[in-house]
C-alpha atoms as a PDB file:
ATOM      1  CA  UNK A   1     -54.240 -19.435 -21.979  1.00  0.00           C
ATOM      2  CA  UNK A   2     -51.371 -18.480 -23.953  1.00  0.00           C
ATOM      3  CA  UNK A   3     -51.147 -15.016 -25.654  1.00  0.00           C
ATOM      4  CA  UNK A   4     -48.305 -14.303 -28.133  1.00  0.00           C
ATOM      5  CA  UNK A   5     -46.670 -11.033 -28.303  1.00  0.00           C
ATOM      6  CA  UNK A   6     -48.693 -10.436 -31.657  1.00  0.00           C
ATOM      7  CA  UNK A   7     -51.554 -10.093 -29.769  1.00  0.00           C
ATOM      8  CA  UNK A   8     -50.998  -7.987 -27.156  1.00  0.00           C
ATOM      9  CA  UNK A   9     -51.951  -4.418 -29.400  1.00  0.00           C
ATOM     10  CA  UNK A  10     -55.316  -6.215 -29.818  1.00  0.00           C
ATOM     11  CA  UNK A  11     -56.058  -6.971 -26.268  1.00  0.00           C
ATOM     12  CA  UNK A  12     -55.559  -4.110 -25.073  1.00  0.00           C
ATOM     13  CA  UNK A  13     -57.015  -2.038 -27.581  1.00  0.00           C
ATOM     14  CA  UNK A  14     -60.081  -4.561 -26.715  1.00  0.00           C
ATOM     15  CA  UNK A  15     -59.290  -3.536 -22.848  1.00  0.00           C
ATOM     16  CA  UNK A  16     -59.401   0.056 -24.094  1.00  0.00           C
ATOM     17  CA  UNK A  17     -62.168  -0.078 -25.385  1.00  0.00           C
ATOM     18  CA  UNK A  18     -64.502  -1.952 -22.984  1.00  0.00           C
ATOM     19  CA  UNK A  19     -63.153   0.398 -20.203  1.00  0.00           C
ATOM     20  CA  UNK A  20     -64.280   3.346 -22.243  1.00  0.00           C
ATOM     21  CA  UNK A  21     -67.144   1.509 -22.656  1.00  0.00           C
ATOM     22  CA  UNK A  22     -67.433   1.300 -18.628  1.00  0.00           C
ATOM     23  CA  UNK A  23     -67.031   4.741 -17.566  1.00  0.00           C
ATOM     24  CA  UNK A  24     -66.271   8.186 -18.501  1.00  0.00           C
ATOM     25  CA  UNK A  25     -63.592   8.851 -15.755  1.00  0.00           C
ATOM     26  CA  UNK A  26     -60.474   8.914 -17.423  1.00  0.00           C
ATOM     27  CA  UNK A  27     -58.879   8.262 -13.681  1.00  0.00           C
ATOM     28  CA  UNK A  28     -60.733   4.553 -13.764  1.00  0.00           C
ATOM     29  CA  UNK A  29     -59.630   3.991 -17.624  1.00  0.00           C
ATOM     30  CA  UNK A  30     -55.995   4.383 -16.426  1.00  0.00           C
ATOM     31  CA  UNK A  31     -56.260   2.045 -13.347  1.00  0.00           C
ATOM     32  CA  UNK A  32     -58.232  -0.324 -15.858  1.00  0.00           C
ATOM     33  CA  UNK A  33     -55.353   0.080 -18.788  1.00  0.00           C
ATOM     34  CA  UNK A  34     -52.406  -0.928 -15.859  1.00  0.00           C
ATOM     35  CA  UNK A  35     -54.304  -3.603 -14.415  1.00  0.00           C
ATOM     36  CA  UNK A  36     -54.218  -5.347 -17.642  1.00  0.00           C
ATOM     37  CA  UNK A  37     -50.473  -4.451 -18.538  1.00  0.00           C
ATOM     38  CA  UNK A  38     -49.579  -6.093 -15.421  1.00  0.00           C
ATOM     39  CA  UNK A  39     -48.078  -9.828 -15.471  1.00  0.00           C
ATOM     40  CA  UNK A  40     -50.510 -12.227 -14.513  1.00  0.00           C
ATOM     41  CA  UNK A  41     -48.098 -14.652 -14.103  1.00  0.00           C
ATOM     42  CA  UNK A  42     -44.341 -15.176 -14.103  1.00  0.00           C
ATOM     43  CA  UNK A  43     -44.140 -17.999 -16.993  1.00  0.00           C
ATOM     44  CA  UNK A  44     -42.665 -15.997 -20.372  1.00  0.00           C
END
């Protein structure tokens, strides 16, 4: 799937909020958060 830079604020306001969503712990939310900043692949 490809995701254009546009979309990035929404995704991970999306991730943001489904990890709220998840759990209290703010600790978890942060993992969560840099999970889904980090490259899934290498293609750009």
């Amino acid at each position: 799937m490809e995701i254009f830079l546009d979309c990035l604020p929404c995704v991970l306001k999306q991730v943001l909020e489904a990890a709220r969503m998840s759990t209290q712990d703010q600790t978890q939310q942060a993992e969560i958060m840099e999970e889904a900043v980090k490259p899934s692949s290498t293609k750009y």
